[in-house]
C-alpha atoms as a PDB file:
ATOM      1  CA  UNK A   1     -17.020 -39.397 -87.141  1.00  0.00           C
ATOM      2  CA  UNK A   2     -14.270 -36.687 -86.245  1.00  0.00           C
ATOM      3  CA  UNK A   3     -10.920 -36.848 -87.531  1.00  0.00           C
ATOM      4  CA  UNK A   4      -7.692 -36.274 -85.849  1.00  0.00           C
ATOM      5  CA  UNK A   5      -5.120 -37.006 -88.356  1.00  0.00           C
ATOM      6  CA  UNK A   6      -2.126 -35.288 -87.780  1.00  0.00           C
ATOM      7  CA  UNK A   7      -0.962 -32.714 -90.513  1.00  0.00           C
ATOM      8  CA  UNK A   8       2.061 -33.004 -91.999  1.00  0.00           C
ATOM      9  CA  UNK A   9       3.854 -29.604 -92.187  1.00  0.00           C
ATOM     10  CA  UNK A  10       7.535 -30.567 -93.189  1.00  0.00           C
ATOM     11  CA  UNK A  11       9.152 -33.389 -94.804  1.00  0.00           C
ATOM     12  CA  UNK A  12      13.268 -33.496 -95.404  1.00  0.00           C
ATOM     13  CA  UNK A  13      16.374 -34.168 -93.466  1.00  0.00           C
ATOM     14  CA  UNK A  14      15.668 -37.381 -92.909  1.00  0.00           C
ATOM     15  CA  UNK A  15      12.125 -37.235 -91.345  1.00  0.00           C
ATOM     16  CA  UNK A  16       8.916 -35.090 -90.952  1.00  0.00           C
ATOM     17  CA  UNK A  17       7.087 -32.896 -89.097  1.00  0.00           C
ATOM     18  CA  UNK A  18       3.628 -33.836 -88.201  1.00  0.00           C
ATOM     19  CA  UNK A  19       1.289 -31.671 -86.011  1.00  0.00           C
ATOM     20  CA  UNK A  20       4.472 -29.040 -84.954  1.00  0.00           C
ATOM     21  CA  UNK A  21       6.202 -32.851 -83.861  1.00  0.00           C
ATOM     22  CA  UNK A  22       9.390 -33.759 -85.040  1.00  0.00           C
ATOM     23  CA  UNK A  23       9.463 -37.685 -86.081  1.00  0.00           C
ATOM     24  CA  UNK A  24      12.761 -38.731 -87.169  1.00  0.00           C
ATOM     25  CA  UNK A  25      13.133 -41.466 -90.025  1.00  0.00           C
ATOM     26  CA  UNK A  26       9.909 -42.781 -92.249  1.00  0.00           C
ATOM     27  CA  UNK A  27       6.272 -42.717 -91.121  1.00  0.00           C
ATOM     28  CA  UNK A  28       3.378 -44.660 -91.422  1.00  0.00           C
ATOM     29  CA  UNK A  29       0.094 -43.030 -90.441  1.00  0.00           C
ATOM     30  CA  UNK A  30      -2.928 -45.754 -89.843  1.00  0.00           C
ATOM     31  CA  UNK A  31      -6.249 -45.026 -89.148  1.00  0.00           C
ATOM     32  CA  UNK A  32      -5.072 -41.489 -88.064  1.00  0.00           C
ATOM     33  CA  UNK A  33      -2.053 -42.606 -85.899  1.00  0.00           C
ATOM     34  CA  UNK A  34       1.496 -41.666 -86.412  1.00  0.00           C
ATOM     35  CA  UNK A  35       4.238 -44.496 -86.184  1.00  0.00           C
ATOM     36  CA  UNK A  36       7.288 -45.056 -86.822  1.00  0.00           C
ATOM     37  CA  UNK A  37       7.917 -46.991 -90.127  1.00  0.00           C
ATOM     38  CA  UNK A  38      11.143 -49.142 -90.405  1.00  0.00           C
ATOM     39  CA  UNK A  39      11.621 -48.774 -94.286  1.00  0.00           C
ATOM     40  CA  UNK A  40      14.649 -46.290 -95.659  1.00  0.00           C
ATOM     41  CA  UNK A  41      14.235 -47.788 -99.288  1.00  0.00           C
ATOM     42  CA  UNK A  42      12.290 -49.083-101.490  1.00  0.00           C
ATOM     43  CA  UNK A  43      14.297 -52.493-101.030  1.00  0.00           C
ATOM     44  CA  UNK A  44      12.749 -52.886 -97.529  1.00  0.00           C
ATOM     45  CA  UNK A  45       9.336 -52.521 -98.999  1.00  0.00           C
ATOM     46  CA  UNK A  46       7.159 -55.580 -98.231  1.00  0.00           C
ATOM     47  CA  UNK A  47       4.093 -56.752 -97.354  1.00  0.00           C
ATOM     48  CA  UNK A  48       5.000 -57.228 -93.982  1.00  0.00           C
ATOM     49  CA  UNK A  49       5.764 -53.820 -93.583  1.00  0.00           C
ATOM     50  CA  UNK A  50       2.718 -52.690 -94.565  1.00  0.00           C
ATOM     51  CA  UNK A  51       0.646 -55.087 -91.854  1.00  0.00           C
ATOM     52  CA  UNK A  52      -0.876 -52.105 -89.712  1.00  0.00           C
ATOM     53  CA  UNK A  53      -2.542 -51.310 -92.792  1.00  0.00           C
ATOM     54  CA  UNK A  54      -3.976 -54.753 -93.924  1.00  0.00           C
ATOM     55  CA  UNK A  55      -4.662 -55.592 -90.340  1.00  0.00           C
ATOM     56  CA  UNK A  56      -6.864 -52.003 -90.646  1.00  0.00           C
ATOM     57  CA  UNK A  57      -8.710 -53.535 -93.579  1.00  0.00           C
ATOM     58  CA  UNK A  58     -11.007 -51.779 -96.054  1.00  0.00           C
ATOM     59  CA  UNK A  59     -13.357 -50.490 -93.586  1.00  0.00           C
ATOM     60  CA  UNK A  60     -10.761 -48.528 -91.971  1.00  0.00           C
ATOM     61  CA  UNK A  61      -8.638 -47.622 -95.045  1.00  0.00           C
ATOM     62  CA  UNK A  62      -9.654 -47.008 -98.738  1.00  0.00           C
ATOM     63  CA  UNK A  63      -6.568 -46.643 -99.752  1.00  0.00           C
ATOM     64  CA  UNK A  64      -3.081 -46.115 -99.135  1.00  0.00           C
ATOM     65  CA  UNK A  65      -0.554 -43.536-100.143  1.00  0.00           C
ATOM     66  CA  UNK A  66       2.882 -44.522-100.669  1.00  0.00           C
ATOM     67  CA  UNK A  67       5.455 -41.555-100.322  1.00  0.00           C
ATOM     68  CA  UNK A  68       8.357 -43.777-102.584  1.00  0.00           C
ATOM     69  CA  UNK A  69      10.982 -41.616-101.400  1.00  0.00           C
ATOM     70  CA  UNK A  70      12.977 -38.322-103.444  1.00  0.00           C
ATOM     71  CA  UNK A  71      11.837 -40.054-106.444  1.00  0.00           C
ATOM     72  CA  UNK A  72       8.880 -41.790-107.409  1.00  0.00           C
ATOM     73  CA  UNK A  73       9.389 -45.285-108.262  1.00  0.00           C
ATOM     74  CA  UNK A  74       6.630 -48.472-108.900  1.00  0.00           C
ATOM     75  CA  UNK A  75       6.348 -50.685-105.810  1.00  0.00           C
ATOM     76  CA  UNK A  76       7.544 -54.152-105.464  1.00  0.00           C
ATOM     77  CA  UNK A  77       4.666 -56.563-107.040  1.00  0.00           C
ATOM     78  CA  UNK A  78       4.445 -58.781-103.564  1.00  0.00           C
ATOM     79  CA  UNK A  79       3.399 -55.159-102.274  1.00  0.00           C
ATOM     80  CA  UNK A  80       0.924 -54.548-104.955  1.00  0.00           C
ATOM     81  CA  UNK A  81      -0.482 -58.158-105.034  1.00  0.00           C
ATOM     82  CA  UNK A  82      -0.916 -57.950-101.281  1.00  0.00           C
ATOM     83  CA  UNK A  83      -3.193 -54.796-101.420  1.00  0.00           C
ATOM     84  CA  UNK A  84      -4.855 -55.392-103.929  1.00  0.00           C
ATOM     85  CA  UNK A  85      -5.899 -59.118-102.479  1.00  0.00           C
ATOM     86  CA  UNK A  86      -7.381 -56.642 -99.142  1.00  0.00           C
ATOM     87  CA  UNK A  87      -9.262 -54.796-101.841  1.00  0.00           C
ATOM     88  CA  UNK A  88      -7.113 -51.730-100.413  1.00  0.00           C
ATOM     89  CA  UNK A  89      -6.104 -49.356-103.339  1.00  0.00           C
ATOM     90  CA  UNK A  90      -2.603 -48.067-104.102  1.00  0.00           C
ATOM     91  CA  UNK A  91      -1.683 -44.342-105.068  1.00  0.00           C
ATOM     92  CA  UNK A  92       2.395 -44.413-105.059  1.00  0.00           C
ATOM     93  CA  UNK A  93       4.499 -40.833-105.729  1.00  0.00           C
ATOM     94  CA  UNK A  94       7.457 -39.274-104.212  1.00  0.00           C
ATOM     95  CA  UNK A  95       7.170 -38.131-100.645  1.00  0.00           C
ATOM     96  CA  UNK A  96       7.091 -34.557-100.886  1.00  0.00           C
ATOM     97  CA  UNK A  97       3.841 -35.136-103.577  1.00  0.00           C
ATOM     98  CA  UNK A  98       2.527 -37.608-101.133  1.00  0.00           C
ATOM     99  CA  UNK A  99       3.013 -35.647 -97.836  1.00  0.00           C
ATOM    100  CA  UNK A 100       0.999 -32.852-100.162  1.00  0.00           C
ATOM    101  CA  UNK A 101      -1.382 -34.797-101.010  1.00  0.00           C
ATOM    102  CA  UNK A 102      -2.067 -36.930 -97.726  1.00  0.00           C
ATOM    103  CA  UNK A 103      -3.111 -33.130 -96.284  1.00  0.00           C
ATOM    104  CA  UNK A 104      -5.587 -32.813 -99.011  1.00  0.00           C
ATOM    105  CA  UNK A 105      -7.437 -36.264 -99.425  1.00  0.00           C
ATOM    106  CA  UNK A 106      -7.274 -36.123 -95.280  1.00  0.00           C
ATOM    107  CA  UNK A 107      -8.798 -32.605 -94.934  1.00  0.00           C
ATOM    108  CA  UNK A 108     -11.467 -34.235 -97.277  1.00  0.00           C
ATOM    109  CA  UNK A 109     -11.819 -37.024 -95.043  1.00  0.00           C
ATOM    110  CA  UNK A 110     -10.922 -39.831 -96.693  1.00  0.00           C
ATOM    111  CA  UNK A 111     -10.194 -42.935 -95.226  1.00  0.00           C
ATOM    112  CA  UNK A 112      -6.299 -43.364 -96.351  1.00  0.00           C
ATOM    113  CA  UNK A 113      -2.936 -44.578 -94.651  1.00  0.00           C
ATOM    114  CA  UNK A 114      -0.068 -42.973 -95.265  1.00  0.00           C
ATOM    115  CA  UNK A 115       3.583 -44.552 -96.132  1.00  0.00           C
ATOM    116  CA  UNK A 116       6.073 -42.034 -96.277  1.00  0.00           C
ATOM    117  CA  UNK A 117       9.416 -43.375 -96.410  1.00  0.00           C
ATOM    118  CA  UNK A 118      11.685 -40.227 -95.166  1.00  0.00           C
ATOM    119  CA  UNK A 119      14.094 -37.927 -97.643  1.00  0.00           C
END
């Protein structure tokens, strides 16, 4: 199946840059489809706000890549415990090491959602 996950060339002043298109504010990119993501912190980090990606489900997402911000910090355990219960895996960093990252493992085509909370 072809891929059309955007790219994410910038990340910084309080947003990104995916596919040459500014978004303003975090990002959540779900079976490869670029929203906007309420969540400035990790204190707004729930379950809830990951639903697009538990209502994707395994067979749409192996995994998902949490960008935690400037710094790279552990994930609530309601956020942890609800992933894991979907059987969807966790990788958590800092956003610039996620946005890096998300271009790799997508270019590979992996099935992953992306969580980038903006810097």
């Amino acid at each position: 199946m072809a891929r059309d996950a955007p790219s994410i060339d910038a990340y910084g002043d309080g947003g990104f840059r995916l596919s040459g298109a500014r978004h303003e504010g975090s990002v959540l990119i779900v079976q490869d489809l670029a929203q906007a993501w309420p969540v400035a912190s990790l204190a707004e980090l729930t379950p809830e706000s990951l639903s697009a990606v538990l209502d994707a489900g395994l067979r749409e997402v192996e995994f998902v890549l949490l960008g935690m911000g400037a710094a790279n910090a552990l994930p609530p355990k309601a956020v942890r415990e609800a992933l894991s219960a979907a059987g969807i895996g966790l990788e958590f960093m800092d956003t610039p090491t996620a946005a890096r990252m998300y271009n790799v493992l997508t270019a590979e085509g992996r099935r992953l959602a992306a969580a980038l909370i903006a810097i």
